[in-house]
Protein backbone atom coordinates (compact mmCIF):
# COMPACT_ATOMS: atom_id res chain seq x y z
CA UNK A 1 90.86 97.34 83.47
CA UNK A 2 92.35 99.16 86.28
CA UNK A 3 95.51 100.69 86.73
CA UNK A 4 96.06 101.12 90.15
CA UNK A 5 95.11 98.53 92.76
CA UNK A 6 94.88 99.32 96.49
CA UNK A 7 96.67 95.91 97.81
CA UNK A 8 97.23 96.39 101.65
CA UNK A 9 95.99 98.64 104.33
CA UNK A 10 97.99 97.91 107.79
CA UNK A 11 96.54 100.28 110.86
CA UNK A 12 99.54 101.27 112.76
CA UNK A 13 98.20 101.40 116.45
CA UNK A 14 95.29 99.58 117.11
CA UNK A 15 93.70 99.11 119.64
CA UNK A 16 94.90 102.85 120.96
CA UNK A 17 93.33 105.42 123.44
CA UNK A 18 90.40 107.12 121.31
CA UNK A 19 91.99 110.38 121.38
CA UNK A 20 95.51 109.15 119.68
CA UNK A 21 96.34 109.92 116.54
CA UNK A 22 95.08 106.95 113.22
CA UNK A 23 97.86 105.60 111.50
CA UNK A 24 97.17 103.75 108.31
CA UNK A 25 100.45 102.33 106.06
CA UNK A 26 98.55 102.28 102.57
CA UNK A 27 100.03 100.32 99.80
CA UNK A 28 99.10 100.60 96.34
CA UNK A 29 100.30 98.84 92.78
CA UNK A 30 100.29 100.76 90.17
CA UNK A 31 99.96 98.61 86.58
CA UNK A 32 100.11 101.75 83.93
CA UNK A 33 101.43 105.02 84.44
CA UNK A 34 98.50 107.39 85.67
CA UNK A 35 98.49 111.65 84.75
CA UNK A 36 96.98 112.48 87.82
CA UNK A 37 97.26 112.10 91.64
CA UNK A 38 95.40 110.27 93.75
CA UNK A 39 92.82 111.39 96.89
CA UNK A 40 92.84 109.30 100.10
CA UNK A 41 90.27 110.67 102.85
CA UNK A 42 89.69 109.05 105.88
CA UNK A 43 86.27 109.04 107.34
CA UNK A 44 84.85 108.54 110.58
CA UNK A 45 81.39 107.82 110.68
CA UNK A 46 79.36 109.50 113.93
CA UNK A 47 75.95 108.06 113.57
CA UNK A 48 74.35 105.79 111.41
CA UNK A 49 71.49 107.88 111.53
CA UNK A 50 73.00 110.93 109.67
CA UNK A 51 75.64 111.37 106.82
CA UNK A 52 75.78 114.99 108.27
CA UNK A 53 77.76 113.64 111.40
CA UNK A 54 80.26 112.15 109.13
CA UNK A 55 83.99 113.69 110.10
CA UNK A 56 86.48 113.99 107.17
CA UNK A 57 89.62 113.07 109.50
CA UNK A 58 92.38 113.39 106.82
CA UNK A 59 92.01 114.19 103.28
CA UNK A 60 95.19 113.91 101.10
CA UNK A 61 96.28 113.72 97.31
CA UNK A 62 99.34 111.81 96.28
CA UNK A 63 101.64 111.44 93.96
CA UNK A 64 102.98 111.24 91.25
CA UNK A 65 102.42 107.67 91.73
CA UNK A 66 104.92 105.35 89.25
CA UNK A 67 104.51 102.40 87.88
CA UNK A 68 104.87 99.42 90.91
CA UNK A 69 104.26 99.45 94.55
CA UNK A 70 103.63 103.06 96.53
CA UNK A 71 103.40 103.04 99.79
CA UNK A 72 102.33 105.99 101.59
CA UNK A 73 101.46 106.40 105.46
CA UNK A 74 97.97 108.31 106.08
CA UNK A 75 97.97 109.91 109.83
CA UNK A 76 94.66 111.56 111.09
CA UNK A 77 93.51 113.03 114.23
CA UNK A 78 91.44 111.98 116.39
CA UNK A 79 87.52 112.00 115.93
CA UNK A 80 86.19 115.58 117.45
CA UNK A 81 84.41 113.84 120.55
CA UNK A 82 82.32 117.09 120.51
CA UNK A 83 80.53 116.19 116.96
CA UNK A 84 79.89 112.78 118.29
CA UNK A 85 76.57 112.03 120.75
CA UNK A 86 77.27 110.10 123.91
CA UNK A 87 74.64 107.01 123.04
CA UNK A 88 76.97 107.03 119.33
CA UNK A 89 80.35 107.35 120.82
CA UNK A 90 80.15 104.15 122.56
CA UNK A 91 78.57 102.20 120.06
CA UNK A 92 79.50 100.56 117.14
CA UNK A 93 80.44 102.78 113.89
CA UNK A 94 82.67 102.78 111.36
CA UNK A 95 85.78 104.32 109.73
CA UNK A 96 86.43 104.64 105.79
CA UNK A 97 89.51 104.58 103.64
CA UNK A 98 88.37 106.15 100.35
CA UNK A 99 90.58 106.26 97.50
CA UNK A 100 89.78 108.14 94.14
CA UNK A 101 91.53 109.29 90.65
CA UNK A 102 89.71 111.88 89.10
CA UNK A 103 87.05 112.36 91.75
CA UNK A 104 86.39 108.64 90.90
CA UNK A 105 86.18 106.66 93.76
CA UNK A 106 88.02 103.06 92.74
CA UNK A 107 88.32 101.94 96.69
CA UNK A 108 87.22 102.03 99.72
CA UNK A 109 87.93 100.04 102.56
CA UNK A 110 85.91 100.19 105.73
CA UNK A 111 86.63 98.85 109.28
CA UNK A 112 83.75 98.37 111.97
CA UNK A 113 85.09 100.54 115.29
CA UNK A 114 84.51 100.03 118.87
CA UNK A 115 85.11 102.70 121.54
CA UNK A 116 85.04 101.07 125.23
CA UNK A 117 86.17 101.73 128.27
CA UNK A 118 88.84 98.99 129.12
CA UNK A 119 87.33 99.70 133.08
CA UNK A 120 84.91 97.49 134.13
CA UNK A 121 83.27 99.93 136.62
CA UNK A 122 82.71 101.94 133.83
CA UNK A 123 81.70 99.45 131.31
CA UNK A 124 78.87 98.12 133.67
CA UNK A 125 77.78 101.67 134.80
CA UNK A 126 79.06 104.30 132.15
CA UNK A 127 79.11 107.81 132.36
CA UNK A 128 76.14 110.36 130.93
CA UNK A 129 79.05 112.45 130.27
CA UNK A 130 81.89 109.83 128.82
CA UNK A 131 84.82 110.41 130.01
CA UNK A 132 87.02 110.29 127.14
CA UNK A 133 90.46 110.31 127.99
CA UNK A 134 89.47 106.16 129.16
CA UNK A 135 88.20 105.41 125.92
CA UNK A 136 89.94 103.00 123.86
CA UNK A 137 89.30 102.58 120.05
CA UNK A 138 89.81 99.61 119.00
CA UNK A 139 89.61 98.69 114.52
CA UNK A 140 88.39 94.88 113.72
CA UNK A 141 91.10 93.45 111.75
CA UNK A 142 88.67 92.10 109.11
CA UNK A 143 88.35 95.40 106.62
CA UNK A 144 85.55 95.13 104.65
CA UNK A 145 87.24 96.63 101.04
CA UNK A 146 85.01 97.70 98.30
CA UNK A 147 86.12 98.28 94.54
CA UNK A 148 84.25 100.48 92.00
CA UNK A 149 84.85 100.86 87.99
CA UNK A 150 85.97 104.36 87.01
CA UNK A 151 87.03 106.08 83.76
CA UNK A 152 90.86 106.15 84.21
């Protein structure tokens, strides 16, 4: 049985420019007290293709977390544009909530990302070079959340 359930994951600014800030208010319930704290990292995912593209935005432990609701508010940077390829940057990709005890992952909660210019010059005829300052990022609001079995 678990002990702590991840029950709500609201992104604070969404759709936003892609070079603001993430905002994620994370709410957990906790069932039985727990000796350790928890790790939240938040990962964007820059290609499909390669794990090795993968940027660990924010990675933070937390706690002590009590018995009941927590609620904790993750902010992360910005992807680094630099790490990301032009043909990935506007495509499709991802960005992952992972939450473990014990380097046990127990959650994980993963939204599909779109970066697009909001221009429609530039949508029809974009940039080699993407200009990124007329990016927008926008999360789907239909997280795809993932639990796991650990050893708590």
């Amino acid at each position: 049985m678990t002990k702590v359930k991840l029950t709500n994951v609201e992104v604070k600014n969404n759709p936003t420019k892609f070079t603001d800030n993430i905002e994620l208010d994370v709410t957990l319930e906790c069932m039985e007290e727990i000796s350790s704290d928890l790790d939240l990292e938040l990962v964007y995912v820059g290609s499909s293709a390669s794990a090795d593209e993968d940027q660990v935005l924010e990675s933070v432990s937390v706690g002590p977390v009590k018995v009941g609701t927590n609620k904790f508010v993750v902010t992360a940077p910005a992807p680094n544009v630099e790490k990301i390829s032009a043909s990935d940057l506007l495509d499709c990709t991802v960005l992952l909530l992972k939450v473990s005890y014990n380097n046990q992952l127990f959650s994980q909660v993963g939204y599909f990302v779109s970066n697009q210019y909001t221009d429609k010059e530039l949508q029809e005829a974009p940039p080699s070079k993407p200009i990124v300052e007329k990016l927008v990022r926008t999360l789907n609001d239909k997280p795809r959340v993932t639990t796991f079995q650990i050893e708590w």
